[in-house]
N, C-alpha and C. Protein backbone atom coordinates (compact mmCIF):
# COMPACT_ATOMS: atom_id res chain seq x y z
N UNK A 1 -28.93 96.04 -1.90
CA UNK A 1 -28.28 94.78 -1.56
C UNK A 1 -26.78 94.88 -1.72
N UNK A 2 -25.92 95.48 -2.75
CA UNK A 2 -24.78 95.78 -3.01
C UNK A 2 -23.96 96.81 -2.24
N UNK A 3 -25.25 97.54 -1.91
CA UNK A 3 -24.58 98.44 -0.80
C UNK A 3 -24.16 98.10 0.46
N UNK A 4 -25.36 97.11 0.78
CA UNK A 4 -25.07 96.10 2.64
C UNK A 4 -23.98 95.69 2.35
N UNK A 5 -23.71 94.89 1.07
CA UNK A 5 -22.64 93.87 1.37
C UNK A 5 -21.24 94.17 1.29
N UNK A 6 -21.43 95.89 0.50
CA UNK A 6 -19.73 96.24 0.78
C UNK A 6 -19.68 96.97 2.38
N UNK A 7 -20.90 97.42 2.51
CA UNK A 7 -20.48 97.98 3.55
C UNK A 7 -19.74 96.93 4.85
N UNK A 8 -20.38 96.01 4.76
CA UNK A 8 -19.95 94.73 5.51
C UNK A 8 -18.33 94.19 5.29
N UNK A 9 -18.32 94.14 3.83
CA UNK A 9 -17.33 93.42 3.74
C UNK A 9 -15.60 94.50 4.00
N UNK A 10 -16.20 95.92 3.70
CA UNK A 10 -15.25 97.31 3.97
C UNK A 10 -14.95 97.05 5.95
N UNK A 11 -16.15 97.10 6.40
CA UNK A 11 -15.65 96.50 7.74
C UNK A 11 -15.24 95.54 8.32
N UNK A 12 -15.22 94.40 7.61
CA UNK A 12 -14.35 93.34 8.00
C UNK A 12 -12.95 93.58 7.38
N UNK A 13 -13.55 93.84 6.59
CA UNK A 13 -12.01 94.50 5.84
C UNK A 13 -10.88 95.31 7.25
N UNK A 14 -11.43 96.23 7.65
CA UNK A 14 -10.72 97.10 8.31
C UNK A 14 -9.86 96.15 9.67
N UNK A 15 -10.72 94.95 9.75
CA UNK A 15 -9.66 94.26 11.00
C UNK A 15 -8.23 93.65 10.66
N UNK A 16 -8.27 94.11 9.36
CA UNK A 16 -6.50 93.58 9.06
C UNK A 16 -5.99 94.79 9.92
N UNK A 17 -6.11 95.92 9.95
CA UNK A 17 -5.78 96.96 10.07
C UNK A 17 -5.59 97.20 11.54
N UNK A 18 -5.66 96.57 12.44
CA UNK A 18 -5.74 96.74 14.06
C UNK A 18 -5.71 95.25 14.86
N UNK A 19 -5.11 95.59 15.96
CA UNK A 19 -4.69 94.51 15.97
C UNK A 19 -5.69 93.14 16.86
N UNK A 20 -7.17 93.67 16.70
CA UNK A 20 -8.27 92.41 16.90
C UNK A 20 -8.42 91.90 15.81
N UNK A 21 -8.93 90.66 15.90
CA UNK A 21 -9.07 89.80 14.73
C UNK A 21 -10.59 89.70 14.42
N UNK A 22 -10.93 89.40 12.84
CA UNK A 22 -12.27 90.14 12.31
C UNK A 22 -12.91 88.57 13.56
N UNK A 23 -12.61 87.89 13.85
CA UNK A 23 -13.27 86.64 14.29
C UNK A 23 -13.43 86.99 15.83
N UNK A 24 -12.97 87.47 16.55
CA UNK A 24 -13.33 88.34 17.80
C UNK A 24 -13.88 89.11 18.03
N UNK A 25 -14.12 90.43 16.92
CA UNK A 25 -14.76 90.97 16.40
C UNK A 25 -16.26 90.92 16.40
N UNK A 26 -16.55 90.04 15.63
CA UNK A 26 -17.36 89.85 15.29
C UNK A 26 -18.36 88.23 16.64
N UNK A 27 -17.58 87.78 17.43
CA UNK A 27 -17.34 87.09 18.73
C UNK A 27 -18.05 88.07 19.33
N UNK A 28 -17.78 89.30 19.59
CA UNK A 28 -17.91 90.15 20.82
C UNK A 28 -19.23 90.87 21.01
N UNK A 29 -19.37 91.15 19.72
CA UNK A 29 -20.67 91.45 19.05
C UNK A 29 -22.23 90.79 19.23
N UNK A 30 -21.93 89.79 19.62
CA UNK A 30 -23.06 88.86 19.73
C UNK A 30 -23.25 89.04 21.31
N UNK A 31 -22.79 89.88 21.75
CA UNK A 31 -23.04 90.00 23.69
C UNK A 31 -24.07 90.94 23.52
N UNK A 32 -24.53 92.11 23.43
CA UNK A 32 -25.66 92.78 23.32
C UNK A 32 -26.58 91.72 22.88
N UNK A 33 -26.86 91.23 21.45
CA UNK A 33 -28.05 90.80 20.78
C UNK A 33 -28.42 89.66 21.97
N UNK A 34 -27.43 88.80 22.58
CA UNK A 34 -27.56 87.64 23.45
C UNK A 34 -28.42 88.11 24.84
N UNK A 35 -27.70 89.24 24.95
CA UNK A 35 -28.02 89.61 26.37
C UNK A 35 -29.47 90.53 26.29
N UNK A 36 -30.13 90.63 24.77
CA UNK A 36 -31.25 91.35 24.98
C UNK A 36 -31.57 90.18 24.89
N UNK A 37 -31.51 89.04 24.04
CA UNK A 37 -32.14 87.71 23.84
C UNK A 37 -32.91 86.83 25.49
N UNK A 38 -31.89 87.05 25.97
CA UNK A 38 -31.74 86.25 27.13
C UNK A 38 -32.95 87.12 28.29
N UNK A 39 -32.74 88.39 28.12
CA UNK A 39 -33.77 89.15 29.31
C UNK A 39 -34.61 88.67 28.91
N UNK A 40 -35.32 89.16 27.66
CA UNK A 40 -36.42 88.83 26.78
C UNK A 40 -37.11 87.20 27.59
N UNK A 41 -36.01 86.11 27.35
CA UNK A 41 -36.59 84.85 27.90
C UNK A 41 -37.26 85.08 29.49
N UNK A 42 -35.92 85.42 30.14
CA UNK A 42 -36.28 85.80 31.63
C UNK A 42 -37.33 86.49 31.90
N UNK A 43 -37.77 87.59 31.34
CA UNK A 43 -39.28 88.12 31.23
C UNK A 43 -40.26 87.49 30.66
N UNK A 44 -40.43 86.75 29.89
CA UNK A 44 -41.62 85.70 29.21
C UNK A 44 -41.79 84.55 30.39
N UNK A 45 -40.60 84.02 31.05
CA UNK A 45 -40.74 83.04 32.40
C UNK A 45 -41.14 83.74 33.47
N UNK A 46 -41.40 84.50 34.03
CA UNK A 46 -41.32 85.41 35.10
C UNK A 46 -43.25 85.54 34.48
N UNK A 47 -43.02 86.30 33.25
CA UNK A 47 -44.73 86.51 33.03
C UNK A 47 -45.42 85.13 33.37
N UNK A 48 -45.10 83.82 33.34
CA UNK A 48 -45.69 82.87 33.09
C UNK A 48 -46.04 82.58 34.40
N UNK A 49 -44.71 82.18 34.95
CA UNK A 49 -44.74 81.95 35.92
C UNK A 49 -45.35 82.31 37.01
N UNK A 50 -45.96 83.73 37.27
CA UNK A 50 -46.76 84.80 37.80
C UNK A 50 -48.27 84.51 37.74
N UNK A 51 -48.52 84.20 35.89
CA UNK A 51 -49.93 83.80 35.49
C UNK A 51 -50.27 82.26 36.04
N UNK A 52 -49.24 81.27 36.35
CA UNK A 52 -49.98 80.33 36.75
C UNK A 52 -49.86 79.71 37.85
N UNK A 53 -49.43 81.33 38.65
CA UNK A 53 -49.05 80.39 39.91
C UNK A 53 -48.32 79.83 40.57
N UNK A 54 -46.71 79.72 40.06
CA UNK A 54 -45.92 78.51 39.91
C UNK A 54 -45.46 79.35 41.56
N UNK A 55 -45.08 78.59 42.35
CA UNK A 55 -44.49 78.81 43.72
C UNK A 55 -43.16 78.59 43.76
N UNK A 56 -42.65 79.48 44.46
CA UNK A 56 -41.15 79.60 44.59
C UNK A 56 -40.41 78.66 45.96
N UNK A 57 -39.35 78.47 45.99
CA UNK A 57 -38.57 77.52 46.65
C UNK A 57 -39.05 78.23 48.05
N UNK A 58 -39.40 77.93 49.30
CA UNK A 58 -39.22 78.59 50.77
C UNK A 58 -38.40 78.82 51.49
N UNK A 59 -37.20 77.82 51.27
CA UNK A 59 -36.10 77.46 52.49
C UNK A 59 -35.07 78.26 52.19
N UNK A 60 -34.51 78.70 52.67
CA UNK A 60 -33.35 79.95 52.38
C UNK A 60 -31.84 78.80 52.07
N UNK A 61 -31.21 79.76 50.95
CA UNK A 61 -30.18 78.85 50.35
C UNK A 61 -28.89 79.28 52.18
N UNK A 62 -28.36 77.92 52.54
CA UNK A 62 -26.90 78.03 53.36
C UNK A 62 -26.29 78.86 52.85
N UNK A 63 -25.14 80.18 53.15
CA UNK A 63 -23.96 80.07 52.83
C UNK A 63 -23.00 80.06 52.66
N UNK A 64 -22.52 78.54 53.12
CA UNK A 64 -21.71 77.08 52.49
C UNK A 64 -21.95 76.87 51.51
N UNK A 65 -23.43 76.52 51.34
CA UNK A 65 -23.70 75.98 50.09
C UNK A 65 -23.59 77.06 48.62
N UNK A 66 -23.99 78.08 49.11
CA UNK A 66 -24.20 78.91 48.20
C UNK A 66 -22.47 79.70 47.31
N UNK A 67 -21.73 79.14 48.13
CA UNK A 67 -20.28 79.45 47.91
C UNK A 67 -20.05 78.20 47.35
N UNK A 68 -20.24 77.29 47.46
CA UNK A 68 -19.91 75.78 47.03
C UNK A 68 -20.31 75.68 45.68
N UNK A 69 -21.66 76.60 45.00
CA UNK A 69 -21.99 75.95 43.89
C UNK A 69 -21.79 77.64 42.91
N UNK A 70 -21.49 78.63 43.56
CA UNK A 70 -20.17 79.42 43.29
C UNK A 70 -18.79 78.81 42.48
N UNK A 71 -18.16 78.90 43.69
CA UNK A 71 -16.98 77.94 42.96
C UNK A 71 -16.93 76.94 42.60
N UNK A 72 -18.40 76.15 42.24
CA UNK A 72 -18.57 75.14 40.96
C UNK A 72 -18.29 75.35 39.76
N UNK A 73 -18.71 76.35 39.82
CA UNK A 73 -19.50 77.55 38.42
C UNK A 73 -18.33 78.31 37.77
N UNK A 74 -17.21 78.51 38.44
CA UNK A 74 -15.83 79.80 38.45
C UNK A 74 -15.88 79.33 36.95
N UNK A 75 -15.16 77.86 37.01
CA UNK A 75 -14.38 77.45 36.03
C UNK A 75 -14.88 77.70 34.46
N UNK A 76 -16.12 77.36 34.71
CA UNK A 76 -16.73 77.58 33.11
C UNK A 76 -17.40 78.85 33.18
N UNK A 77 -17.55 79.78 33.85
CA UNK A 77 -16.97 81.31 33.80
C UNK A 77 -16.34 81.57 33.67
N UNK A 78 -15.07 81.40 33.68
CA UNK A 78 -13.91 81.99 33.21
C UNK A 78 -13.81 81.14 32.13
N UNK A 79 -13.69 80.57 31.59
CA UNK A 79 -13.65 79.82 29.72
C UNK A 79 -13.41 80.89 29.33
N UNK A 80 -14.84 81.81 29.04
CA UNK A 80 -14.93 82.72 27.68
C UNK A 80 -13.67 84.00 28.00
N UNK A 81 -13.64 84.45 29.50
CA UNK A 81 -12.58 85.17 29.62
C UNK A 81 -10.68 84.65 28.90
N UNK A 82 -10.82 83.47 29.11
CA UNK A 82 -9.68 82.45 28.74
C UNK A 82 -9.48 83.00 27.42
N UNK A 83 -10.45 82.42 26.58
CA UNK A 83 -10.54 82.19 25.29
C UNK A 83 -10.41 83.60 24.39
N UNK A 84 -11.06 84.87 25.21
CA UNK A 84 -11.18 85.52 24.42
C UNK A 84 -9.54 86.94 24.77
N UNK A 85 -8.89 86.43 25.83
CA UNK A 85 -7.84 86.88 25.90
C UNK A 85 -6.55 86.16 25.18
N UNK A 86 -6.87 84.71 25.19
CA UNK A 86 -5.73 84.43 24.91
C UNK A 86 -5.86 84.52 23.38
N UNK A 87 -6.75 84.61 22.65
CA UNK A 87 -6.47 85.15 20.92
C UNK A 87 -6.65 86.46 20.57
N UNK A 88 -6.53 87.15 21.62
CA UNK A 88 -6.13 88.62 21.66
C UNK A 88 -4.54 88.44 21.70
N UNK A 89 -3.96 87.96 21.86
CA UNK A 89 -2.45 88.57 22.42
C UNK A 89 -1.41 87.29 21.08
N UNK A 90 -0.62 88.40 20.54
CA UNK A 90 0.07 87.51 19.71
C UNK A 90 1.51 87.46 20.01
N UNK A 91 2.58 87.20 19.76
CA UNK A 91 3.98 87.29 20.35
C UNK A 91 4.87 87.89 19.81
């Protein structure tokens, strides 16, 4: 137990030392675990969905439309790009 927690705390430690911050760091980190998280869901819906049948949309998306709800979408796609550049950069 004493061993996890220096080892932990020796690596947070080290973000004084460079110039990301331990809070981005540790921000950035959570993209793997999320992104296995997230398949994981998408495969449990997909299994389900398969087992009971569920029918898929027929009509083919416009696209107009399909660019329209595109650049619905930009803005809060780019957030995390926003956010995670602009407390990268100090003056």
């Amino acid at each position: 137990m004493n061993f996890r927690l220096s080892v932990t705390a020796g690596c947070l430690g080290q973000g004084a030392c460079v110039t990301i911050s331990r809070g981005n760091a540790l921000f950035l980190a959570g993209y793997i675990p999320g992104s296995i998280i997230g398949l994981a869901v998408m495969i449990v819906a997909f299994y389900f969905a398969k087992k009971r049948g569920y029918k898929t949309a027929t009509d083919k998306l416009k696209m107009s439309e399909a660019m329209r709800v595109t650049l619905d979408a930009l803005p809060s796609l780019f957030l995390i790009i926003l956010w995670a550049t602009s407390s990268c950069t100090r003056p």
